[in-house]
N, C-alpha and C. Protein backbone atom coordinates (compact mmCIF):
# COMPACT_ATOMS: atom_id res chain seq x y z
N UNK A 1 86.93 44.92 151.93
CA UNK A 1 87.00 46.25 151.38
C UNK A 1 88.06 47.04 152.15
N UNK A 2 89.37 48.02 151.24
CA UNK A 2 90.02 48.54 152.40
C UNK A 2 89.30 50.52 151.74
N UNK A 3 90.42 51.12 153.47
CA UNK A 3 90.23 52.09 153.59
C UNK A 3 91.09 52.82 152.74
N UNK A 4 91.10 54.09 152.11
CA UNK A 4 92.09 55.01 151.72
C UNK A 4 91.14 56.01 152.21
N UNK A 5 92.67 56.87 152.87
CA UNK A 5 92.37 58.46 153.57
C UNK A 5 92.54 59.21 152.19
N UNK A 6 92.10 60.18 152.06
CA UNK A 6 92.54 61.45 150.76
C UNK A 6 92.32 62.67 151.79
N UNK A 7 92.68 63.59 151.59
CA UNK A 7 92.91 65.17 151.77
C UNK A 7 92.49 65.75 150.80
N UNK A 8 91.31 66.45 151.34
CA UNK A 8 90.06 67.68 150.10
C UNK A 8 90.56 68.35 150.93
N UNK A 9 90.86 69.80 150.04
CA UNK A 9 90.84 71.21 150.14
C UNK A 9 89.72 71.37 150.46
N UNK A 10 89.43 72.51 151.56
CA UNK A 10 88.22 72.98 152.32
C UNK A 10 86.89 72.94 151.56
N UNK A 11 87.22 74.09 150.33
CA UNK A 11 86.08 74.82 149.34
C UNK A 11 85.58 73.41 148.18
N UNK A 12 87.05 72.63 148.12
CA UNK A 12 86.30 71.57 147.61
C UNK A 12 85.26 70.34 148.08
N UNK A 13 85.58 70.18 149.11
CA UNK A 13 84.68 69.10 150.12
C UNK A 13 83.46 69.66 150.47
N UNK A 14 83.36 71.18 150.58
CA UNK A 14 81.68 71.55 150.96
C UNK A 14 81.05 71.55 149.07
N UNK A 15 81.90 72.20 148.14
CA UNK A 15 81.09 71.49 146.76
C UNK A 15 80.73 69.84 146.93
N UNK A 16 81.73 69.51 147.02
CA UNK A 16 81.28 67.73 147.05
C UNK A 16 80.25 67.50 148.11
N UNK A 17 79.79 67.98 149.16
CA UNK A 17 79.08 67.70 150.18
C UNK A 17 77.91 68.36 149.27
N UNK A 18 77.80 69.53 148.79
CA UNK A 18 76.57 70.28 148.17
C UNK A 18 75.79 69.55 146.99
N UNK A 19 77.23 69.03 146.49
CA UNK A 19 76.62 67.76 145.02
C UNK A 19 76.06 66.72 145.36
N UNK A 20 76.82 66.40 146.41
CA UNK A 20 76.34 64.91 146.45
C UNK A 20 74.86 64.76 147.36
N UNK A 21 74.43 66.15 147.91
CA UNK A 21 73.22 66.75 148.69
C UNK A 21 72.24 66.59 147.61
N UNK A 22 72.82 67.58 147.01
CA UNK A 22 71.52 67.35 145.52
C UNK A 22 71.45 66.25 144.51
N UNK A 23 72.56 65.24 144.36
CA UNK A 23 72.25 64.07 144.06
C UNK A 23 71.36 62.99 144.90
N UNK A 24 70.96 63.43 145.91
CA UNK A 24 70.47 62.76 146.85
C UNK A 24 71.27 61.49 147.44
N UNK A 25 72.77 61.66 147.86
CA UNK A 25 73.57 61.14 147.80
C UNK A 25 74.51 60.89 149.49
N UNK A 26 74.71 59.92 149.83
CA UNK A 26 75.72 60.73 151.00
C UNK A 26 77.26 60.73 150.28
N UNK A 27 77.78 61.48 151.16
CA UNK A 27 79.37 61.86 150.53
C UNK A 27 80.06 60.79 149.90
N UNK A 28 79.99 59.66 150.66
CA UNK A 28 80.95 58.55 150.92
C UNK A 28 80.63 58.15 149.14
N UNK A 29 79.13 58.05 148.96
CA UNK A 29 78.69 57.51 147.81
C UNK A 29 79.14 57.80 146.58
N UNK A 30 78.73 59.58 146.94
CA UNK A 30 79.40 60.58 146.00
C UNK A 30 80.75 60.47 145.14
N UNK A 31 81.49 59.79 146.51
CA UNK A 31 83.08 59.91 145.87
C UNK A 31 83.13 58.41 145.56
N UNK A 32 82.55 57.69 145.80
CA UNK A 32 82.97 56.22 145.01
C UNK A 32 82.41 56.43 143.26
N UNK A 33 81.40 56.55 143.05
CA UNK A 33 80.84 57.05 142.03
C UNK A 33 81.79 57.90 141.10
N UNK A 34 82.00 59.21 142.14
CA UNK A 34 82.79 59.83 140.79
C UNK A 34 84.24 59.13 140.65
N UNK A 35 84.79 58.25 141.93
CA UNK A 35 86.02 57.87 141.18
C UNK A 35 86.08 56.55 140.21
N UNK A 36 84.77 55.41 140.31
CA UNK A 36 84.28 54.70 139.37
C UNK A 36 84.21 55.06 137.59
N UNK A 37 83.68 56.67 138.04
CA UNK A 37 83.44 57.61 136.68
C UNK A 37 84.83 57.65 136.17
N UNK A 38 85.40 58.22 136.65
CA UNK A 38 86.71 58.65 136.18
C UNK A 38 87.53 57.36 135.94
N UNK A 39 87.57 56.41 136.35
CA UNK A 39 88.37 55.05 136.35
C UNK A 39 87.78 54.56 134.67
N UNK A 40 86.20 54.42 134.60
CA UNK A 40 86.07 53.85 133.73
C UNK A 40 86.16 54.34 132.57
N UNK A 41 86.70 56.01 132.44
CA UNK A 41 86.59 56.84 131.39
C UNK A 41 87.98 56.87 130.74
N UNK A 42 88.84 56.57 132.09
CA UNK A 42 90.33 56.13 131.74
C UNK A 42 90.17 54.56 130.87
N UNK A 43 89.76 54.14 131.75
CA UNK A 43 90.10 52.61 130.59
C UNK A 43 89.49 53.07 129.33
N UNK A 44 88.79 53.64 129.15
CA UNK A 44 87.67 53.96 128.06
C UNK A 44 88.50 54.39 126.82
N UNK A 45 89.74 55.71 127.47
CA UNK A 45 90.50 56.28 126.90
C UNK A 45 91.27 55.52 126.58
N UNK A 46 91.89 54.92 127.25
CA UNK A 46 93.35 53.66 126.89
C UNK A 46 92.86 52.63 126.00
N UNK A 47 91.71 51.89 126.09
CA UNK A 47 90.66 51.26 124.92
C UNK A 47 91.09 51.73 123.78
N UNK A 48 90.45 52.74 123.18
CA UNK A 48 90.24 54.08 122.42
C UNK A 48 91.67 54.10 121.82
N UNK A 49 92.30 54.37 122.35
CA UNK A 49 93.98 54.87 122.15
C UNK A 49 94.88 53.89 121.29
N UNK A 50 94.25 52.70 121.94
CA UNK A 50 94.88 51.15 121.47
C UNK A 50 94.49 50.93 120.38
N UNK A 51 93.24 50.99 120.25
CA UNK A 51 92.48 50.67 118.54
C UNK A 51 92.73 51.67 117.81
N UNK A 52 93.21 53.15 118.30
CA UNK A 52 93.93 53.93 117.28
C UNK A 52 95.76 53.62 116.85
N UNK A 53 95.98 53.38 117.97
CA UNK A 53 97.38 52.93 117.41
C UNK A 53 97.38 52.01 116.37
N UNK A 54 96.54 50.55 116.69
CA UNK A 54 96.57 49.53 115.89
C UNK A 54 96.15 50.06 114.76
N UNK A 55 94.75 50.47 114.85
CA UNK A 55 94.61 51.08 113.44
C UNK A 55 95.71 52.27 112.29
N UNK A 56 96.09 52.44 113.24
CA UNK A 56 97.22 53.40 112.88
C UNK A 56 98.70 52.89 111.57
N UNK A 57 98.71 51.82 112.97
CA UNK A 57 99.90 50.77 112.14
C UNK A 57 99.18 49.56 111.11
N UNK A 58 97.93 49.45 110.95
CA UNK A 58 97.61 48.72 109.78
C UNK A 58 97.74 49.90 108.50
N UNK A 59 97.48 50.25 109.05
CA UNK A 59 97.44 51.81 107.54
C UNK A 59 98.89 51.89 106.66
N UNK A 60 100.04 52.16 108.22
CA UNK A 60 101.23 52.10 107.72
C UNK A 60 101.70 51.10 106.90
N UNK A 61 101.56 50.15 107.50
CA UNK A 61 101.59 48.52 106.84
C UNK A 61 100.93 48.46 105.68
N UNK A 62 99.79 48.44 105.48
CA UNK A 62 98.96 48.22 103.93
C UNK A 62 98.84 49.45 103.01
N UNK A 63 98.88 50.69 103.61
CA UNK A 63 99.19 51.81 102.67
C UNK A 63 97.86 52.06 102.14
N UNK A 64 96.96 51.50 102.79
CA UNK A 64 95.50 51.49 101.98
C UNK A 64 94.54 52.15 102.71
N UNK A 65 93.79 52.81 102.06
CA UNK A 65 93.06 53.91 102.92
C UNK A 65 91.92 53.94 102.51
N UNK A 66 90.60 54.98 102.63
CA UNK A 66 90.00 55.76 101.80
C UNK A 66 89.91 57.14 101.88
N UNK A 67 89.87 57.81 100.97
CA UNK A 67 89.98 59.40 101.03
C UNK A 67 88.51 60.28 101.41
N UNK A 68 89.07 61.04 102.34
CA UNK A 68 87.28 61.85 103.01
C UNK A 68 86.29 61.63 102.03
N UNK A 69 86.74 62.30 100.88
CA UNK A 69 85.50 62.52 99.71
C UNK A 69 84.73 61.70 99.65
N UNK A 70 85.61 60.68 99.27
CA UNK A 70 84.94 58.97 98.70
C UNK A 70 84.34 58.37 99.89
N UNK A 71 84.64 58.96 101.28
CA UNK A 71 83.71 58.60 102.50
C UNK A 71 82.87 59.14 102.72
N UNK A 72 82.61 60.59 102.74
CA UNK A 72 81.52 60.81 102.98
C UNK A 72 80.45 61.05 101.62
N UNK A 73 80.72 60.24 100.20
CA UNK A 73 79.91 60.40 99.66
C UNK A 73 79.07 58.74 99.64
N UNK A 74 80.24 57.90 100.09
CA UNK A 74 79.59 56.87 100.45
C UNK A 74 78.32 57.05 101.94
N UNK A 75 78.90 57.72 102.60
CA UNK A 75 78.11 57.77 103.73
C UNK A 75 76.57 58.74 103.28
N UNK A 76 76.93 59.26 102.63
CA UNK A 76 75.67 60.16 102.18
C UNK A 76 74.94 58.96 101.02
N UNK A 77 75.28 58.26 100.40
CA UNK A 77 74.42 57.39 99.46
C UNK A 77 74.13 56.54 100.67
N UNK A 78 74.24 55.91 101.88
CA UNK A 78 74.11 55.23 102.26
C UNK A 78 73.12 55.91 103.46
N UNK A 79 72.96 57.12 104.02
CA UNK A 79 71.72 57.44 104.52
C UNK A 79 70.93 57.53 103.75
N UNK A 80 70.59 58.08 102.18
CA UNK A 80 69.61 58.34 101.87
C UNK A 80 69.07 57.09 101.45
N UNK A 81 69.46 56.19 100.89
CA UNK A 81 68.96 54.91 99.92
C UNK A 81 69.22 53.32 101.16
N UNK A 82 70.14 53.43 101.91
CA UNK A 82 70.36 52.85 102.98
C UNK A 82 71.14 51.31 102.32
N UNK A 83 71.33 51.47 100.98
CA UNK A 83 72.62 50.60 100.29
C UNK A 83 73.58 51.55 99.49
N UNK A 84 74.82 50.99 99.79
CA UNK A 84 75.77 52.04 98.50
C UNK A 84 77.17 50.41 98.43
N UNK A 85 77.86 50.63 97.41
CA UNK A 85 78.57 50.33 97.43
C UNK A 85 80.27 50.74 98.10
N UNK A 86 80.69 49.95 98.67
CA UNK A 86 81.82 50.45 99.72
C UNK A 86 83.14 51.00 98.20
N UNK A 87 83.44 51.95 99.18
CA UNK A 87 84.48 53.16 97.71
C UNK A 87 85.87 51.71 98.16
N UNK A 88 86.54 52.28 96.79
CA UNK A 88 87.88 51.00 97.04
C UNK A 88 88.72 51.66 97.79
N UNK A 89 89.30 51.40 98.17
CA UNK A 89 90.84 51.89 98.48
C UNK A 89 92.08 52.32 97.56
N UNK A 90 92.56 53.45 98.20
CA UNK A 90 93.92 54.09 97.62
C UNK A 90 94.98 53.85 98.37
N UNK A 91 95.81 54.26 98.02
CA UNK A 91 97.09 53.88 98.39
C UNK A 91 97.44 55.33 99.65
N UNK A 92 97.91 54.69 100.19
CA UNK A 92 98.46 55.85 101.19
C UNK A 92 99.56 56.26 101.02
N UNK A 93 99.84 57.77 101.69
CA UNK A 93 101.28 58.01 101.78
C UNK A 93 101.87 59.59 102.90
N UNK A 94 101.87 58.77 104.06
CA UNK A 94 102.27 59.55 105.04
C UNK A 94 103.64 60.78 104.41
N UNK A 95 103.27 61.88 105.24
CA UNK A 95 103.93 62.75 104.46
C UNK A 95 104.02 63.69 105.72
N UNK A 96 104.83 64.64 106.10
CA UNK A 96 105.25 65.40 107.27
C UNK A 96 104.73 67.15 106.85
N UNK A 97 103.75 67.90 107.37
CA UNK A 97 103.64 69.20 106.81
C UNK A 97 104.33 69.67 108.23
N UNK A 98 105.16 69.20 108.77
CA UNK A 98 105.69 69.81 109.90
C UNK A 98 106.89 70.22 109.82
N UNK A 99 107.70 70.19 108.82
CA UNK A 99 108.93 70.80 108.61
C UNK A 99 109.54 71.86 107.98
């Protein structure tokens, strides 16, 4: 296991000492934990990010979609009755309202 030094600002290290008090925690613990937290929330994000891109570029590629409506009326036949048939697909068509 190695060491890394970090530098806490004063007001922040007595919060972290106060949290990790009432977590029933010692410091050392405290900060492995929250940087575990934060590490795995990053991959979590970059995960996340990836299956949106990909998904992103299958869309572009196949042009095939489904439209809100036709989703959430599928999704609403499908809580109440708990079968629906899946809506087809339309055609896509990326379009810029930014100009």
């Amino acid at each position: 296991m190695s060491t890394t030094t970090i530098r806490i600002d004063d007001a922040l290290k007595a919060r972290m000492a106060e949290a990790a008090q009432r977590a029933g925690k010692t410091a050392h613990s405290f900060i492995l934990e929250a940087i575990a937290q934060t590490v795995a929330q990053s991959e979590q994000d970059q995960a996340l990010q990836a299956l949106a891109d990909g998904r992103w570029g299958t869309l572009l590629a196949t042009e095939q979609t489904v439209g809100w409506d036709e989703t959430k009326a599928y999704l609403r036949q499908r809580a109440q009755s708990g079968a629906a048939g899946k809506p087809p697909a339309g055609t896509f068509s990326p379009t810029s309202d930014k100009e």
